[in-house]
PDB file of N, CA and C in Angstrom:
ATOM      1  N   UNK A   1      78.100 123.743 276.509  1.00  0.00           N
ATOM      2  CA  UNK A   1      78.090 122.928 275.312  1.00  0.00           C
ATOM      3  C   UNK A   1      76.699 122.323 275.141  1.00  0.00           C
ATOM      4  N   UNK A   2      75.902 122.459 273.866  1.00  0.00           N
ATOM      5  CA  UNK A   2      74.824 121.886 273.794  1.00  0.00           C
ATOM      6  C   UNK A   2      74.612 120.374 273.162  1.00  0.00           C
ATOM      7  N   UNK A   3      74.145 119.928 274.244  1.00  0.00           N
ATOM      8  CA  UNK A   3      74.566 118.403 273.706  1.00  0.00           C
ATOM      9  C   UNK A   3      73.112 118.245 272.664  1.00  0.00           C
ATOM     10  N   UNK A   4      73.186 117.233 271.806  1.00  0.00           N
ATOM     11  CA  UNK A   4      72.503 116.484 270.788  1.00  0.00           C
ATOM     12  C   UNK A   4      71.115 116.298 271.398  1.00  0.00           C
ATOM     13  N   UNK A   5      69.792 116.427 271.106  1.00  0.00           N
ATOM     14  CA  UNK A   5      68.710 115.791 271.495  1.00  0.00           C
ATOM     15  C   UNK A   5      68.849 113.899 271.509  1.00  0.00           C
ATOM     16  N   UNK A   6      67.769 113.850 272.238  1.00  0.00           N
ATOM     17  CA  UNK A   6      67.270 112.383 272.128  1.00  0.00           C
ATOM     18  C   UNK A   6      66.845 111.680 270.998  1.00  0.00           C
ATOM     19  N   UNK A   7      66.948 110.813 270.356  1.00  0.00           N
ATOM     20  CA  UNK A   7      66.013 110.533 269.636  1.00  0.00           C
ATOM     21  C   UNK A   7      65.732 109.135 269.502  1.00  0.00           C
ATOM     22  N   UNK A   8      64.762 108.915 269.363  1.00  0.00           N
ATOM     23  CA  UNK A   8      64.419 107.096 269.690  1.00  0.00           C
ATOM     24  C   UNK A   8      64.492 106.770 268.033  1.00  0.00           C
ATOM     25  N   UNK A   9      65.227 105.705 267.843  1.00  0.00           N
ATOM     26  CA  UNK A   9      65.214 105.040 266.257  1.00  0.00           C
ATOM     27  C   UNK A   9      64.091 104.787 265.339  1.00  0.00           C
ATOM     28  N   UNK A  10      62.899 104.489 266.006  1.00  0.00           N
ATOM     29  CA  UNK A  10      61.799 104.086 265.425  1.00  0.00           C
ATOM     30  C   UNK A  10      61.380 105.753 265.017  1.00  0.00           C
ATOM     31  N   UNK A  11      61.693 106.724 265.653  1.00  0.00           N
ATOM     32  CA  UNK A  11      61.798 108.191 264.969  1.00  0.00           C
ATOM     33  C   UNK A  11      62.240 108.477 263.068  1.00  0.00           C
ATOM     34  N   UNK A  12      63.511 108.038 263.462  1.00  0.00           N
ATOM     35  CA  UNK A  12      64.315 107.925 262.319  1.00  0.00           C
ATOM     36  C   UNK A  12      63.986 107.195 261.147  1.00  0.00           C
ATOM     37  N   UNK A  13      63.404 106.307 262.048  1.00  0.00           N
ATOM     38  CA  UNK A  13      62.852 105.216 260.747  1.00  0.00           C
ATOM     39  C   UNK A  13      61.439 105.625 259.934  1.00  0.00           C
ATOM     40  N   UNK A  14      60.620 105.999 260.614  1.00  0.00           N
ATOM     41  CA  UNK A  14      59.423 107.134 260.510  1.00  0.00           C
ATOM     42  C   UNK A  14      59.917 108.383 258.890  1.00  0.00           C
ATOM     43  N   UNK A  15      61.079 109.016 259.933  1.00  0.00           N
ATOM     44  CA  UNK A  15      60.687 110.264 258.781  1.00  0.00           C
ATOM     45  C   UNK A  15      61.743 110.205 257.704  1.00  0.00           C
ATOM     46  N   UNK A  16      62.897 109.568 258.080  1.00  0.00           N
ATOM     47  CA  UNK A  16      64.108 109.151 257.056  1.00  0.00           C
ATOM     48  C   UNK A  16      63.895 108.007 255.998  1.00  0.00           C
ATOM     49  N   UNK A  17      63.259 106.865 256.710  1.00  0.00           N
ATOM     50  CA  UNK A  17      62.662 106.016 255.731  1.00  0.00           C
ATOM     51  C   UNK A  17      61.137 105.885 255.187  1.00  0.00           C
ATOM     52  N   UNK A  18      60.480 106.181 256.055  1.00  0.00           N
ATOM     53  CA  UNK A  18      59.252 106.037 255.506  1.00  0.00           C
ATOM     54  C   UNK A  18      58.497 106.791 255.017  1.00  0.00           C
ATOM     55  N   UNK A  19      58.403 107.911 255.455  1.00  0.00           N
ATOM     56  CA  UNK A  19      57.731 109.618 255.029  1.00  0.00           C
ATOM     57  C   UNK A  19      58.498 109.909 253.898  1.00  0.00           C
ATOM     58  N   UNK A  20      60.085 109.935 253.874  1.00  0.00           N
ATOM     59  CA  UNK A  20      60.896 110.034 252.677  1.00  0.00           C
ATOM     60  C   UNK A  20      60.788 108.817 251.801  1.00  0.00           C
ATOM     61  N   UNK A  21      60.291 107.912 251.504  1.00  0.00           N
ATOM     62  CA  UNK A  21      59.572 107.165 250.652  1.00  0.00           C
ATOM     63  C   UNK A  21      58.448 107.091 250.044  1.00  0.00           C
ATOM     64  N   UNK A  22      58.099 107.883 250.921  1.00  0.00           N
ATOM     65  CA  UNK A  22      56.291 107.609 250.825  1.00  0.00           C
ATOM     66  C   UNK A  22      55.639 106.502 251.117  1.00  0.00           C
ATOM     67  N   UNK A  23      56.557 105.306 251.969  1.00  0.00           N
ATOM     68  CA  UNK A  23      55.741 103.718 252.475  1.00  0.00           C
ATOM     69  C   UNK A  23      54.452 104.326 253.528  1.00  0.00           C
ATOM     70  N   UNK A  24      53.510 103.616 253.212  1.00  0.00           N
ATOM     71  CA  UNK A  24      52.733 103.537 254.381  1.00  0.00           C
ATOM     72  C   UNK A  24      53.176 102.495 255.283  1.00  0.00           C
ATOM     73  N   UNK A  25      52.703 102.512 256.366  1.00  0.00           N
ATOM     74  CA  UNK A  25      52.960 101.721 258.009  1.00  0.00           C
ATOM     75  C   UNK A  25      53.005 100.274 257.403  1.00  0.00           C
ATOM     76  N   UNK A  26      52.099  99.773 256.422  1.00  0.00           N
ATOM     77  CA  UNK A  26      51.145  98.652 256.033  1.00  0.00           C
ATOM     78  C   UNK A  26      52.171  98.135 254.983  1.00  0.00           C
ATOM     79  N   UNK A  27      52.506  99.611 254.280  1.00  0.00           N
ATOM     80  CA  UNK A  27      53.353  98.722 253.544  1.00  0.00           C
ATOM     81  C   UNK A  27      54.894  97.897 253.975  1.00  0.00           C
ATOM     82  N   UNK A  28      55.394  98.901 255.048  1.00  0.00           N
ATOM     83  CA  UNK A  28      56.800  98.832 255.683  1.00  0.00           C
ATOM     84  C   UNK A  28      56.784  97.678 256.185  1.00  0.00           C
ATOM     85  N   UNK A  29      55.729  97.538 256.881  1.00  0.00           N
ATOM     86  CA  UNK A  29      55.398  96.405 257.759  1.00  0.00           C
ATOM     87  C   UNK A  29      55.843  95.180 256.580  1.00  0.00           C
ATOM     88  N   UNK A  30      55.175  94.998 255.848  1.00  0.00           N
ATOM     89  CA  UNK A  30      54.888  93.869 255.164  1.00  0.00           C
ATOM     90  C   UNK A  30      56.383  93.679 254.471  1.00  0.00           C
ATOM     91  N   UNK A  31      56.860  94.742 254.402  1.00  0.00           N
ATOM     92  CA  UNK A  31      58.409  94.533 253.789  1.00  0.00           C
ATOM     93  C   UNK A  31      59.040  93.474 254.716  1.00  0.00           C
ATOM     94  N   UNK A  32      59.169  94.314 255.732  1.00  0.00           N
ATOM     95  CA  UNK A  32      60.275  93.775 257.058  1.00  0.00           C
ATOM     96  C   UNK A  32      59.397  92.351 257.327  1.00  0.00           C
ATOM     97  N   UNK A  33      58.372  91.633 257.181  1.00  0.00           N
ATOM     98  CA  UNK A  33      57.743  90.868 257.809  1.00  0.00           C
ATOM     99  C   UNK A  33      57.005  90.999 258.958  1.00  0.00           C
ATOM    100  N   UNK A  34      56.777  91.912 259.389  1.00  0.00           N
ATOM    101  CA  UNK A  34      56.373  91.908 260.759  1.00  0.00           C
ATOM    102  C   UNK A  34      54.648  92.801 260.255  1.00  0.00           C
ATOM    103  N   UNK A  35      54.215  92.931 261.360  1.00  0.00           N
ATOM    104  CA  UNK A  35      52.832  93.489 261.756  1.00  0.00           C
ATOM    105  C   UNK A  35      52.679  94.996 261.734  1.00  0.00           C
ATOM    106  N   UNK A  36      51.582  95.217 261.161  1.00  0.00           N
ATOM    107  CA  UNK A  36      51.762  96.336 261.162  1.00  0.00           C
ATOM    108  C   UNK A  36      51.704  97.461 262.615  1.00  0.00           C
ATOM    109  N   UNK A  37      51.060  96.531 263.148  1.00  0.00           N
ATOM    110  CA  UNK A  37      50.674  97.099 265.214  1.00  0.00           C
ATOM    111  C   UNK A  37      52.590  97.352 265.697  1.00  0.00           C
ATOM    112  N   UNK A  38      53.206  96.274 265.244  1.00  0.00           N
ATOM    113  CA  UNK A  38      54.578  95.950 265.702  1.00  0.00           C
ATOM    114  C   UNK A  38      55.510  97.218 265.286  1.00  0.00           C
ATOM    115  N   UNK A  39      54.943  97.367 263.667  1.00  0.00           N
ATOM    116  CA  UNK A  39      55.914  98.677 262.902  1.00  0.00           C
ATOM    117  C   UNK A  39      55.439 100.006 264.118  1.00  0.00           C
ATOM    118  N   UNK A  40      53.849 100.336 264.163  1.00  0.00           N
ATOM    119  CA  UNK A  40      53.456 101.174 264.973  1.00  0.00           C
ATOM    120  C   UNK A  40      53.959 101.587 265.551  1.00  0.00           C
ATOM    121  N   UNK A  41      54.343 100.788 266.433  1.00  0.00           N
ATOM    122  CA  UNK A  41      54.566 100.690 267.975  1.00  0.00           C
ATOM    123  C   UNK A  41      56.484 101.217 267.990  1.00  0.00           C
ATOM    124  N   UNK A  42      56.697 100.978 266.654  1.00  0.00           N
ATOM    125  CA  UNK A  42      58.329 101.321 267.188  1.00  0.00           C
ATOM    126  C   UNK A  42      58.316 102.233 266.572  1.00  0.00           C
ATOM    127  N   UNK A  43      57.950 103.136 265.523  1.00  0.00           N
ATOM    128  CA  UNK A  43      57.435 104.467 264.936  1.00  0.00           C
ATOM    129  C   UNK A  43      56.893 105.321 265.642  1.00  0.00           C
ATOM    130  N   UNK A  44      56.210 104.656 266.947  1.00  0.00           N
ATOM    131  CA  UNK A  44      55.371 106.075 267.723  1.00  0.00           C
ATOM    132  C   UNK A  44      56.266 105.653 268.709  1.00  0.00           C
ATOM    133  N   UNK A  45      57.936 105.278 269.008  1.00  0.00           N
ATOM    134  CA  UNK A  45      58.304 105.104 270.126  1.00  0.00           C
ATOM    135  C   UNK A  45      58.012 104.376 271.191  1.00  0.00           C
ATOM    136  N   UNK A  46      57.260 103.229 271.419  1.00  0.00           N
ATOM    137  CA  UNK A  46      56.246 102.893 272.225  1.00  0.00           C
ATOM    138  C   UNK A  46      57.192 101.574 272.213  1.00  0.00           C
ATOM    139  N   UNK A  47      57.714 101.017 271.258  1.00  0.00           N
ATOM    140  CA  UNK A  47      58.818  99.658 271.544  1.00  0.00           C
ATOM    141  C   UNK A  47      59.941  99.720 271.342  1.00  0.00           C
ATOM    142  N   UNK A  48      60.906  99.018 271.606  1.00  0.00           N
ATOM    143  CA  UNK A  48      62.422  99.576 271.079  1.00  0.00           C
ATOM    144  C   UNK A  48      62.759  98.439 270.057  1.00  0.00           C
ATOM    145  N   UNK A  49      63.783  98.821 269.213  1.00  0.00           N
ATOM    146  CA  UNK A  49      64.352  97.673 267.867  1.00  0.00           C
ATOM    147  C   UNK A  49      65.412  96.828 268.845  1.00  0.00           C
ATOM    148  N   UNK A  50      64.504  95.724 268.732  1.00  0.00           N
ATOM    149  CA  UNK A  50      65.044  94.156 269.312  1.00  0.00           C
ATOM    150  C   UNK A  50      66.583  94.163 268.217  1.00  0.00           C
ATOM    151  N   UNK A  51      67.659  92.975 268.368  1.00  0.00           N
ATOM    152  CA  UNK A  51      68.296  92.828 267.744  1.00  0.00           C
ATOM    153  C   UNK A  51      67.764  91.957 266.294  1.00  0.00           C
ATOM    154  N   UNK A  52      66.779  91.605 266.804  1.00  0.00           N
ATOM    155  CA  UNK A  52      66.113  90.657 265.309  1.00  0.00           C
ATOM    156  C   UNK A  52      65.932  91.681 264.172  1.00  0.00           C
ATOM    157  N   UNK A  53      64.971  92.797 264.888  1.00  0.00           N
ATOM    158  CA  UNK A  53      64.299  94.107 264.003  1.00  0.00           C
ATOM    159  C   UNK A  53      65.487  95.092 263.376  1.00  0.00           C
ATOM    160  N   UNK A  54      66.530  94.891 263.547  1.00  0.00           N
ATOM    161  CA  UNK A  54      67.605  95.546 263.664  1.00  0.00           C
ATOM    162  C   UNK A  54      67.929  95.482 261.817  1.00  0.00           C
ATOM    163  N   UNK A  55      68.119  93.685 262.205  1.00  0.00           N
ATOM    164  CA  UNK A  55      68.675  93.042 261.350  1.00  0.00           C
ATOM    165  C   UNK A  55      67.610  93.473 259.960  1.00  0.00           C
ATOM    166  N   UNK A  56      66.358  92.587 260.441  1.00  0.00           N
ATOM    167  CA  UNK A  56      65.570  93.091 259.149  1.00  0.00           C
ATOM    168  C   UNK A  56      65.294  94.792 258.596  1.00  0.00           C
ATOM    169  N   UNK A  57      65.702  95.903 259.684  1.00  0.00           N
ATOM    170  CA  UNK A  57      65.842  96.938 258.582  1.00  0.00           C
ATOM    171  C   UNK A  57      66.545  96.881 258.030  1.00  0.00           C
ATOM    172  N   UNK A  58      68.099  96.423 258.661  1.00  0.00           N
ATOM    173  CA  UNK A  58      69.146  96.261 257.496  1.00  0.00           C
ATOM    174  C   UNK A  58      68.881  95.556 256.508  1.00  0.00           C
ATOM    175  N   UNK A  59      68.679  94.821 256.430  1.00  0.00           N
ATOM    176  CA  UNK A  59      68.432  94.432 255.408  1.00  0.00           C
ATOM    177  C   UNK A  59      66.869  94.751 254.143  1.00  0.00           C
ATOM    178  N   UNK A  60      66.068  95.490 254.877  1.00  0.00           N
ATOM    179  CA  UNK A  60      65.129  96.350 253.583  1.00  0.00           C
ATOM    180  C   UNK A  60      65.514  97.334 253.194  1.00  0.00           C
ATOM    181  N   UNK A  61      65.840  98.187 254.138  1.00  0.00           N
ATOM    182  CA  UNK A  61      66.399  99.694 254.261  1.00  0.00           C
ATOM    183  C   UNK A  61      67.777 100.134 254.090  1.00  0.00           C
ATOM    184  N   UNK A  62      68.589  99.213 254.517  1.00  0.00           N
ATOM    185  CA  UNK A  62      70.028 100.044 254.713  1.00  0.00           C
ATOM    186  C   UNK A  62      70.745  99.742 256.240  1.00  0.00           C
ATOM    187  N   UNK A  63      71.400 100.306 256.103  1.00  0.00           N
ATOM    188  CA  UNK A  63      72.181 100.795 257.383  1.00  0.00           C
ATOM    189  C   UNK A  63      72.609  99.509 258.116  1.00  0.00           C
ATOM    190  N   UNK A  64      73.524  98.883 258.855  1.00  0.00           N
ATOM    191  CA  UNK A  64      74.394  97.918 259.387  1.00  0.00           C
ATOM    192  C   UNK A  64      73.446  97.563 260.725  1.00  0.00           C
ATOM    193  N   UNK A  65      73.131  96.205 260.824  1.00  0.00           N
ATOM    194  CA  UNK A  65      72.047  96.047 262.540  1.00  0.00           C
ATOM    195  C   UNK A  65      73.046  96.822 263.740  1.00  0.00           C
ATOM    196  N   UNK A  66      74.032  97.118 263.466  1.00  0.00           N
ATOM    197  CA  UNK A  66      74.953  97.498 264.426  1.00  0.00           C
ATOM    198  C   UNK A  66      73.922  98.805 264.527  1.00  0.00           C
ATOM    199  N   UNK A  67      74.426  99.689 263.525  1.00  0.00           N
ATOM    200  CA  UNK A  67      73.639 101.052 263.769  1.00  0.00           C
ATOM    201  C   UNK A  67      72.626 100.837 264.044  1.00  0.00           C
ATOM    202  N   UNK A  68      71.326 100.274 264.006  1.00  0.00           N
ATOM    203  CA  UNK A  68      69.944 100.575 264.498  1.00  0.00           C
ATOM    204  C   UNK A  68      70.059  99.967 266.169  1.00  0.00           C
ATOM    205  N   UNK A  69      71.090  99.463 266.381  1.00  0.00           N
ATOM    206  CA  UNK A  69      70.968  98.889 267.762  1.00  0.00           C
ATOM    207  C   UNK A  69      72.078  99.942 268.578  1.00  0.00           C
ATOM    208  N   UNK A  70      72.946 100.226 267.853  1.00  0.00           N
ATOM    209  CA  UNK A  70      73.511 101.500 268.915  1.00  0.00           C
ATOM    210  C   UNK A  70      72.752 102.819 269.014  1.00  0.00           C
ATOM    211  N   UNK A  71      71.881 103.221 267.882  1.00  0.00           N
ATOM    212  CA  UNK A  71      70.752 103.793 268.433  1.00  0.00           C
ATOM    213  C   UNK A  71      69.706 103.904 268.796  1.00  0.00           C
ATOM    214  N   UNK A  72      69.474 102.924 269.505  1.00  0.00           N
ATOM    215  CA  UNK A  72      68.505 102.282 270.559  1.00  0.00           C
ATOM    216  C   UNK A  72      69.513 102.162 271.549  1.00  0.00           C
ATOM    217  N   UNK A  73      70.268 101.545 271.820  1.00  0.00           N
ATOM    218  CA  UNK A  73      71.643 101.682 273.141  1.00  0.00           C
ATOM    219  C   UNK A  73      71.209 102.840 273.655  1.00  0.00           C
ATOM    220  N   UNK A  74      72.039 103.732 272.730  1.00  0.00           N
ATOM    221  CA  UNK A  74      72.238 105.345 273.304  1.00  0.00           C
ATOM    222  C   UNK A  74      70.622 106.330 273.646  1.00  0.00           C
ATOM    223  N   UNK A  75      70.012 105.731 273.334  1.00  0.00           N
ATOM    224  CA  UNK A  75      68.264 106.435 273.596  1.00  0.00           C
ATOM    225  C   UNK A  75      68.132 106.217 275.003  1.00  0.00           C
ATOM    226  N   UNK A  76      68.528 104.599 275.051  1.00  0.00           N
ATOM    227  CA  UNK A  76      68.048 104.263 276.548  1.00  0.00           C
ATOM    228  C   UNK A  76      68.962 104.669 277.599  1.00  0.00           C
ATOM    229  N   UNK A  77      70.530 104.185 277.046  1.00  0.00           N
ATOM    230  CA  UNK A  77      71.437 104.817 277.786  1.00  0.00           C
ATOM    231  C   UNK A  77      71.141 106.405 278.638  1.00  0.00           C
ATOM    232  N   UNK A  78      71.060 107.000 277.284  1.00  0.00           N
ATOM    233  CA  UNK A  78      70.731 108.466 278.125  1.00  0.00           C
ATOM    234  C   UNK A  78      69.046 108.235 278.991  1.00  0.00           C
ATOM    235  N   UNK A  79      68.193 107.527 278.586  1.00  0.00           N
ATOM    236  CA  UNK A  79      66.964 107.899 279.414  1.00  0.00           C
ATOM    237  C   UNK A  79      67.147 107.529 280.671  1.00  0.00           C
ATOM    238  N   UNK A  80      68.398 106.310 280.701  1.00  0.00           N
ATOM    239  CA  UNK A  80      68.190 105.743 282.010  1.00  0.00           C
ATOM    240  C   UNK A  80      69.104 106.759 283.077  1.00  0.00           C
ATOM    241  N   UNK A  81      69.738 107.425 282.323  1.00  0.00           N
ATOM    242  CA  UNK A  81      70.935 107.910 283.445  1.00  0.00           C
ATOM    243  C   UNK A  81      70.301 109.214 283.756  1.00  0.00           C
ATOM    244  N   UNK A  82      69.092 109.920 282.704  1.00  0.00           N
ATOM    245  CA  UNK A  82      67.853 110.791 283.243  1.00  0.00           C
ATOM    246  C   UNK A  82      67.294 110.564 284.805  1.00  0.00           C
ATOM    247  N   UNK A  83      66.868 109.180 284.491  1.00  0.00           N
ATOM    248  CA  UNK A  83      65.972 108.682 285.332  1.00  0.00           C
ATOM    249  C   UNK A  83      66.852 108.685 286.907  1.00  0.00           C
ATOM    250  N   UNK A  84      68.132 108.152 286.385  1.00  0.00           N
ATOM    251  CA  UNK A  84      68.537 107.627 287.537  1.00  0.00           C
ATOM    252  C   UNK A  84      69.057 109.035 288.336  1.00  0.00           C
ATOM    253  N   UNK A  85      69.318 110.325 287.941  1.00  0.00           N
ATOM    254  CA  UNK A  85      69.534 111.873 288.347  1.00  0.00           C
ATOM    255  C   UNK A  85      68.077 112.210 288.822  1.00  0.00           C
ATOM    256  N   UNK A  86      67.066 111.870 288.500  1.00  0.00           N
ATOM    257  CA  UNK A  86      66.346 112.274 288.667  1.00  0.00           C
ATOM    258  C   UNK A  86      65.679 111.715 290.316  1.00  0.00           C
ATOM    259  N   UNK A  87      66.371 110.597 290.559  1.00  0.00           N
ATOM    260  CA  UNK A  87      65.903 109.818 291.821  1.00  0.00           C
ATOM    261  C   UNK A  87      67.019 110.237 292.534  1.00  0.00           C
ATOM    262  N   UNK A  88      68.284 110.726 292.031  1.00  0.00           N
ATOM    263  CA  UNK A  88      69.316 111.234 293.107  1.00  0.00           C
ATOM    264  C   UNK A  88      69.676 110.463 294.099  1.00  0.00           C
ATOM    265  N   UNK A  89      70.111 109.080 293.280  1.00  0.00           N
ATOM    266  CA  UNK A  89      70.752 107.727 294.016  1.00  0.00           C
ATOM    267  C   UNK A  89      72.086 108.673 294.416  1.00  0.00           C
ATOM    268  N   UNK A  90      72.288 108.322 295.341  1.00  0.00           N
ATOM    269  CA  UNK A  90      74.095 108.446 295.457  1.00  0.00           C
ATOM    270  C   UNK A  90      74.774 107.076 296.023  1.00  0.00           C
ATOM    271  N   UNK A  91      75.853 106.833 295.041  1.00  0.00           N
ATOM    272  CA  UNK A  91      76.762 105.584 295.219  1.00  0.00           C
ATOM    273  C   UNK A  91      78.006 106.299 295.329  1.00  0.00           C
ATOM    274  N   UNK A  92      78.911 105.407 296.364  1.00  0.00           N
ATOM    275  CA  UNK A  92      80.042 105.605 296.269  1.00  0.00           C
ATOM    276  C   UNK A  92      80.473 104.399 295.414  1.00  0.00           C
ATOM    277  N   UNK A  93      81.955 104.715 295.109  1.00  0.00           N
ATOM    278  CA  UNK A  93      82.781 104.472 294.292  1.00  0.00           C
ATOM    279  C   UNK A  93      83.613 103.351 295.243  1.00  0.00           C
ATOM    280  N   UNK A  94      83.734 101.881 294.588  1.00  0.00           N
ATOM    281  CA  UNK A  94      83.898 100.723 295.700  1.00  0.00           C
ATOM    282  C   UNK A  94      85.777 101.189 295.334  1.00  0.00           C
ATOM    283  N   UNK A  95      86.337 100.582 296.885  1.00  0.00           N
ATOM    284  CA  UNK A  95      88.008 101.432 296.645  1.00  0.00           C
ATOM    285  C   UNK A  95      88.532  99.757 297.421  1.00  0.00           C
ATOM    286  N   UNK A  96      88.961  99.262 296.683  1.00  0.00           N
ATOM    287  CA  UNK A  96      89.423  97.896 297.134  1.00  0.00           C
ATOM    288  C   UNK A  96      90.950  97.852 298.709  1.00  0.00           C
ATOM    289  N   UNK A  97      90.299  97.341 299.257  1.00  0.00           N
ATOM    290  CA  UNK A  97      91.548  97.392 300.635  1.00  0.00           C
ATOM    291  C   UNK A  97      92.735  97.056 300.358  1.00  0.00           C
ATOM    292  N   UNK A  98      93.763  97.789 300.260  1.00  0.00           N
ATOM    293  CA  UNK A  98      95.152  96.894 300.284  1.00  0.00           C
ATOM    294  C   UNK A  98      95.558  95.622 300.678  1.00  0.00           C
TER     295      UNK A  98
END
């Protein structure tokens, strides 16, 4: 079964909202309030959408802060459980004593 790629939100927000608008960085920025280094930075993946940032796309753009924060959840979710296969922790499973 081929599972779904990764994709980090500030992706989405990039080519769904902003490229499909035609906003520049400068302008997006200035929508949401924030900086334009700040928009950057979550567009090239480099920060993740806080619950604050969430809120203010919802509210320029669309979409419920729920959704921009469950996909950021699930980005990290999967990177971390990458990471953590990749170090090949092994835990057992705690089995409580009668």
């Amino acid at each position: 079964m081929k599972q779904n790629p990764i994709v980090h939100p500030g992706f989405l927000l990039k080519e769904d909202i902003l490229e499909f608008n035609n906003l520049s960085v400068t302008d997006a920025a200035k929508l949401l309030g924030i900086t334009r280094i700040n928009l950057s930075k979550i567009i090239n993946e480099k920060s993740a959408i806080s619950p604050n940032m969430a809120i203010r796309i919802s509210k320029v753009f669309g979409g419920s802060p729920d959704f921009w924060l469950k996909l950021q959840m699930r980005y990290d979710l999967i990177n971390a459980e990458k990471e953590f296969e990749k170090k090949n922790i092994q835990l057992e499973k705690y089995n409580k004593a009668s």
